[in-house]
C-alpha atoms as a PDB file:
ATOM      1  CA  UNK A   1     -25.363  17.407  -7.766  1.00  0.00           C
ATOM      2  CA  UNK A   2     -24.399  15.712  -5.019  1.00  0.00           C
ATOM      3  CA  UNK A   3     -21.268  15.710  -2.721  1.00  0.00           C
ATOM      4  CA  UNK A   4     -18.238  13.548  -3.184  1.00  0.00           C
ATOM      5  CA  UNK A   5     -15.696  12.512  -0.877  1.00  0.00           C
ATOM      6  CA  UNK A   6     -12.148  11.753  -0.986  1.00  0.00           C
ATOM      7  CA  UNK A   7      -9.529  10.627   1.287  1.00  0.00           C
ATOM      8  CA  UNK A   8      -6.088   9.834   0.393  1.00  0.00           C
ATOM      9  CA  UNK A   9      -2.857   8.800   2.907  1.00  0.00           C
ATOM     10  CA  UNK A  10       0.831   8.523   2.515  1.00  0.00           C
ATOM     11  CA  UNK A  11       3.737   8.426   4.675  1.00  0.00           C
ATOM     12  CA  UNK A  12       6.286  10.973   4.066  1.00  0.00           C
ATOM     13  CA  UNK A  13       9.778  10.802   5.175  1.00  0.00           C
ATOM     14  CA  UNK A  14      10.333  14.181   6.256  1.00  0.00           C
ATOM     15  CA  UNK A  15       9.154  16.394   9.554  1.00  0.00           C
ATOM     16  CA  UNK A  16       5.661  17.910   9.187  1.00  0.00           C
ATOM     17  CA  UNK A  17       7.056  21.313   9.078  1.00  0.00           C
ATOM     18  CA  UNK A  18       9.024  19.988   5.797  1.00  0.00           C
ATOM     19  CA  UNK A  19       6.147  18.829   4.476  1.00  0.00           C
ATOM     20  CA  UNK A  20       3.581  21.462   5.319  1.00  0.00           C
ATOM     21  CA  UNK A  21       6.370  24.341   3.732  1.00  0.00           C
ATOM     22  CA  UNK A  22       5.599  22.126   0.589  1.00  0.00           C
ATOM     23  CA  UNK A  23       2.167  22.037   0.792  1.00  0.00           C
ATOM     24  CA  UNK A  24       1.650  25.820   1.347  1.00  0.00           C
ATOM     25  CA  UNK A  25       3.431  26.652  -1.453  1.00  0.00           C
ATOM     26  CA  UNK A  26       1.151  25.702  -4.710  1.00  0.00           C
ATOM     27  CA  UNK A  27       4.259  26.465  -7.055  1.00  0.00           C
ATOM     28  CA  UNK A  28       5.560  23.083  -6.024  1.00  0.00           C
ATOM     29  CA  UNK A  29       1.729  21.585  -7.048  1.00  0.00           C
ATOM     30  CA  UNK A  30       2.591  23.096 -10.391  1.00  0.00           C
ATOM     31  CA  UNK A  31       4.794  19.173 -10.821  1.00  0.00           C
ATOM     32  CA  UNK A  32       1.698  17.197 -10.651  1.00  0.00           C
ATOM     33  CA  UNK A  33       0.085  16.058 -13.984  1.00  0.00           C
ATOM     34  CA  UNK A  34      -2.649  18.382 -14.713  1.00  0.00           C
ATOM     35  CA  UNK A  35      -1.224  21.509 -13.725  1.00  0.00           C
ATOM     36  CA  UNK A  36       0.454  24.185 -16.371  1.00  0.00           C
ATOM     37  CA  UNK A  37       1.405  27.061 -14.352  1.00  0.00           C
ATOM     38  CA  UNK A  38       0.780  27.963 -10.752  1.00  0.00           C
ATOM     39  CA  UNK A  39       1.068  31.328  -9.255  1.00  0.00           C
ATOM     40  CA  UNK A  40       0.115  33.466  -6.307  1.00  0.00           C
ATOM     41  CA  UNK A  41      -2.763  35.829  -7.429  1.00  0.00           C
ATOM     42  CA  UNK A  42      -3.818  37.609  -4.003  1.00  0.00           C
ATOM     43  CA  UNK A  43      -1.308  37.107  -0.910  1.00  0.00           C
ATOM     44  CA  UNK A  44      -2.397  36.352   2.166  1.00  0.00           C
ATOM     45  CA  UNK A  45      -1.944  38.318   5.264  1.00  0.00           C
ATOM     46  CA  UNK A  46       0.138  38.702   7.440  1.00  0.00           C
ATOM     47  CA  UNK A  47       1.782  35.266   5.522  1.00  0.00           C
ATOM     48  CA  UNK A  48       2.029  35.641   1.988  1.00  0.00           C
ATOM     49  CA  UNK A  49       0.863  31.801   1.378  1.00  0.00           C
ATOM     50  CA  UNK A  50      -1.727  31.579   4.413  1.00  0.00           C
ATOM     51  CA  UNK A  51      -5.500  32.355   5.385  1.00  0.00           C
ATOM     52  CA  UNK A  52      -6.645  35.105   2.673  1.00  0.00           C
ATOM     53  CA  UNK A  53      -4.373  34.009  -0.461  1.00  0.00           C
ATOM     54  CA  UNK A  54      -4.877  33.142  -3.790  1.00  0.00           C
ATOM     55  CA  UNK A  55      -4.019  31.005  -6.144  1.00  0.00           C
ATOM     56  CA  UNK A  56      -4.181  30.997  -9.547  1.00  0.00           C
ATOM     57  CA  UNK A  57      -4.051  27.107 -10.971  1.00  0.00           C
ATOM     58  CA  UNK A  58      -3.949  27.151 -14.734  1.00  0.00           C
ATOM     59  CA  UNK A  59      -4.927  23.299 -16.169  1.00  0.00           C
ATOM     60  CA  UNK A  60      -2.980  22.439 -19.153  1.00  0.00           C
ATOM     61  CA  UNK A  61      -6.041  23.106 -21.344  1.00  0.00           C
ATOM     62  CA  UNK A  62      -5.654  26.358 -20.205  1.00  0.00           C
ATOM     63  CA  UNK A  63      -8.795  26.431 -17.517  1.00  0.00           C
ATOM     64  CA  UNK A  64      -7.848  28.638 -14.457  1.00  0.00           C
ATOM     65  CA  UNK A  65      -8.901  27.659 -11.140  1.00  0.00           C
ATOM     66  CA  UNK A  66      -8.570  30.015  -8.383  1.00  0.00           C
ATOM     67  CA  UNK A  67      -7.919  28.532  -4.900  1.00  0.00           C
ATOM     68  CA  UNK A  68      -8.262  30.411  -1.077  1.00  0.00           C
ATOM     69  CA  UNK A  69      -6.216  29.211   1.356  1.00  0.00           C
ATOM     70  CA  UNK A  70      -8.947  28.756   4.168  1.00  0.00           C
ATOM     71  CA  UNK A  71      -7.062  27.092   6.793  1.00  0.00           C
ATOM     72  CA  UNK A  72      -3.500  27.512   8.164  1.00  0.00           C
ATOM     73  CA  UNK A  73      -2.220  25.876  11.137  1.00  0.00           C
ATOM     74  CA  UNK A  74       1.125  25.024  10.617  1.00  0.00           C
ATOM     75  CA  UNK A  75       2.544  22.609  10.797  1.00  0.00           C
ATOM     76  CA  UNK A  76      -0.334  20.566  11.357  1.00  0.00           C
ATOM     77  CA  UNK A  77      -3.094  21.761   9.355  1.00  0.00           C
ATOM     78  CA  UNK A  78      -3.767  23.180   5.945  1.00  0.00           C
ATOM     79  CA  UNK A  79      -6.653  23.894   3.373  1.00  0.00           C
ATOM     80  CA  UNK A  80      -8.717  25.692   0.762  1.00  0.00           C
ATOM     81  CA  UNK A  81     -11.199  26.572  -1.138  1.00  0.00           C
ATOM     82  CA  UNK A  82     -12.317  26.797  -4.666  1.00  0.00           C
ATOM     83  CA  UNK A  83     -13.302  30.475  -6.003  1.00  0.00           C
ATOM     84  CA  UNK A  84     -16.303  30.489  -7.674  1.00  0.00           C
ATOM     85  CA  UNK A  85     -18.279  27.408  -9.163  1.00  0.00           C
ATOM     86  CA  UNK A  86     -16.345  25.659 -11.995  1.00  0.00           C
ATOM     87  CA  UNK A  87     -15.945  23.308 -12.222  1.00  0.00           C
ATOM     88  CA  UNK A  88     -17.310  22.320  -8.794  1.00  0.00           C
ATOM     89  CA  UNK A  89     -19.005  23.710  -6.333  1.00  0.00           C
ATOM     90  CA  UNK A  90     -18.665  24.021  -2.543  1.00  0.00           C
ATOM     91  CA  UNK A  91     -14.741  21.992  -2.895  1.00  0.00           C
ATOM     92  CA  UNK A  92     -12.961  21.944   0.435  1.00  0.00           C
ATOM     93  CA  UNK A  93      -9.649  20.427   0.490  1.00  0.00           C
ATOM     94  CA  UNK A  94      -8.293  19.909   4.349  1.00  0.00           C
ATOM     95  CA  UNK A  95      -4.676  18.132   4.711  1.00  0.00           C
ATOM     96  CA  UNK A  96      -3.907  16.791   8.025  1.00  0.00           C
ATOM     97  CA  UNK A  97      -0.064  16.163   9.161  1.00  0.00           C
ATOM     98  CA  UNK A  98       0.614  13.939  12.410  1.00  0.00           C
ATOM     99  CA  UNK A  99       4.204  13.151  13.369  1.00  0.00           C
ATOM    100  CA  UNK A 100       4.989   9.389  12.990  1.00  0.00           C
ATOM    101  CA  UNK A 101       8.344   8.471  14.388  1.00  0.00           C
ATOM    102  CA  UNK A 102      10.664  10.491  11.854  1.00  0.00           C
ATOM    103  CA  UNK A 103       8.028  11.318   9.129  1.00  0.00           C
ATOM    104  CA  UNK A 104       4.791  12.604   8.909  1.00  0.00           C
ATOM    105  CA  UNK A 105       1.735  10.954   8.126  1.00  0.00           C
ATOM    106  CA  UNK A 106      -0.237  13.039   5.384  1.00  0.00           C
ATOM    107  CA  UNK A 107      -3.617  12.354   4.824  1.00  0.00           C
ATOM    108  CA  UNK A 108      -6.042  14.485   2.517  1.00  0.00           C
ATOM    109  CA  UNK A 109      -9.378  15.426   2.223  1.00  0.00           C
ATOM    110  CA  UNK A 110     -11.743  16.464  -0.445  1.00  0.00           C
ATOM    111  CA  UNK A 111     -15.412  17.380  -0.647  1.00  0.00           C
ATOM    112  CA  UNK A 112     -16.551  19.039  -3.589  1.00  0.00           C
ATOM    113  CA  UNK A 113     -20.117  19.179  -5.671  1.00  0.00           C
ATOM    114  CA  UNK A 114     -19.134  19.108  -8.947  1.00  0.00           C
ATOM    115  CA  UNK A 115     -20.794  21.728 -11.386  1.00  0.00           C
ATOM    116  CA  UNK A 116     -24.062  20.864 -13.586  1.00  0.00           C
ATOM    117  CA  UNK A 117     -21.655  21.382 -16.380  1.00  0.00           C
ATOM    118  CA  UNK A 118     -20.419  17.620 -15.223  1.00  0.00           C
ATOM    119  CA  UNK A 119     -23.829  16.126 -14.880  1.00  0.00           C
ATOM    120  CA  UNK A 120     -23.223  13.228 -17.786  1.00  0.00           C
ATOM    121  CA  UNK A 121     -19.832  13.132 -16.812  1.00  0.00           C
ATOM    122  CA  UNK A 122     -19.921  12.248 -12.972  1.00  0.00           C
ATOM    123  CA  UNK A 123     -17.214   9.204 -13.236  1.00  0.00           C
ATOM    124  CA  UNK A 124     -14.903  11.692 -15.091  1.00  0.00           C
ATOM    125  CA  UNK A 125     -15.006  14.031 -12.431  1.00  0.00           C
ATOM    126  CA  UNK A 126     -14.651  11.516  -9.501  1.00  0.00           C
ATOM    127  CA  UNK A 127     -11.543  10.185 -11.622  1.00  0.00           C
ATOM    128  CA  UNK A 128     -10.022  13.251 -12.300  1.00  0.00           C
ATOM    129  CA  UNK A 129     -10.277  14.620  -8.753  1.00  0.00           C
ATOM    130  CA  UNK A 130      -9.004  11.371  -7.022  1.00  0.00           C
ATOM    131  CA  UNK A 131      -6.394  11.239  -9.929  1.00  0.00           C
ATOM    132  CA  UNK A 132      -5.126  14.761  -8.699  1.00  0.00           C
ATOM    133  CA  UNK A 133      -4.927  14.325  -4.848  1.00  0.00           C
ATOM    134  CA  UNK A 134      -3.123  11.267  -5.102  1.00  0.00           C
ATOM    135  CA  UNK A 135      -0.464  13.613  -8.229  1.00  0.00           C
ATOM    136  CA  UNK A 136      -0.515  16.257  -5.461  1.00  0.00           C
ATOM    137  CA  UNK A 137       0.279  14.191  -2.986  1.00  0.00           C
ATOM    138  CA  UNK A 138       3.045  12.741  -4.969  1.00  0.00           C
ATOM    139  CA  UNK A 139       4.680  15.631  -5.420  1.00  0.00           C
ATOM    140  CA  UNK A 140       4.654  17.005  -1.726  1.00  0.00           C
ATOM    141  CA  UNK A 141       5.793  13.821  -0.905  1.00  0.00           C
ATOM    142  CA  UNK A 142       8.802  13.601  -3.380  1.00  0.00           C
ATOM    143  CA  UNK A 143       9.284  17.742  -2.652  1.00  0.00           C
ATOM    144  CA  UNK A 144       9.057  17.064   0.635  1.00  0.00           C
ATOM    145  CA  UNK A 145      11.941  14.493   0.918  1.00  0.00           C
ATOM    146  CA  UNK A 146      13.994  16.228  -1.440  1.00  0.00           C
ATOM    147  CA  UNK A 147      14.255  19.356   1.075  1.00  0.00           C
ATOM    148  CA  UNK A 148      14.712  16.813   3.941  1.00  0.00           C
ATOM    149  CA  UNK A 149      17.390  15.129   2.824  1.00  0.00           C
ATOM    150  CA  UNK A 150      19.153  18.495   1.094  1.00  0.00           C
ATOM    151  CA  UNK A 151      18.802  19.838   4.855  1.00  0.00           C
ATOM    152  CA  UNK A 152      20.301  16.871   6.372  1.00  0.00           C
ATOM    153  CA  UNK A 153      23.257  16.689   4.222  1.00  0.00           C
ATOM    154  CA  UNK A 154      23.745  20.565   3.862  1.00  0.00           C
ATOM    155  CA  UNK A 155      23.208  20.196   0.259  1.00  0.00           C
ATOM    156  CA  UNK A 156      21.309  23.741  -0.358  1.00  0.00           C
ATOM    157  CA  UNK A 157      21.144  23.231  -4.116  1.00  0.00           C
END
């Protein structure tokens, strides 16, 4: 199969360190579409949610996905890796943060191969995984703001 690409951008109005405390934590991915229940499997060392740590990403149709954080340079920097081969294959997600006046741009990358199992179904899969970043990075931005403004106005609920 071959590689796909995907890029996807949004400004978020919150500091990068805001945002990239979202992004590290997958529980908060757990409010995008697809996504059932999220939990740590394997925790990273010596941060719980960085380099080394997994994820366990249960779809709603009950298909776990295991993902290793692979990169973690905060605030800046931040990515994974699938475990294993379904349903892609050599999947690398990278986000980048860059301070923009107050906010943060956020712009994410995705290679991934997906799996023979997807061979008649290539459109799907490009569909469902530009569908997703642009869900995830939704929710980190709405997450994101959220904590922002909470910190802001003291609100700590």
């Amino acid at each position: 199969m071959t590689e796909m690409s995907f890029h996807d951008h949004a400004f978020v109005n919150a500091p990068p360190e805001t945002v990239y405390a979202v992004l590290s934590d997958h529980t908060c991915w757990s409010a995008s579409g697809d996504w059932e229940k999220i939990s740590l499997a394997t925790p990273g060392h010596p941060e719980p949610e960085g380099v080394g740590s997994v994820w366990d990403l249960c779809l709603k149709n009950h298909w776990v996905v295991q993902h290793l954080v692979n990169l973690h340079f905060p605030p800046r920097v931040f990515g994974y890796t699938q475990v294993g081969d379904e349903p892609a294959k050599e999947h690398q997600g990278v986000v980048v943060l860059t301070p923009n006046g107050g906010g943060t741009d956020l712009d994410w990358y995705m290679t991934t191969s997906p799996n023979t199992s997807w061979a008649d179904r290539r459109d799907d899969f490009r569909q469902a995984c530009a569908r997703g970043v642009r869900d995830l990075i939704e929710v980190a931005t709405r997450e994101a703001e959220l904590r922002h403004t909470r910190h802001r106005t003291g609100v700590t609920a």
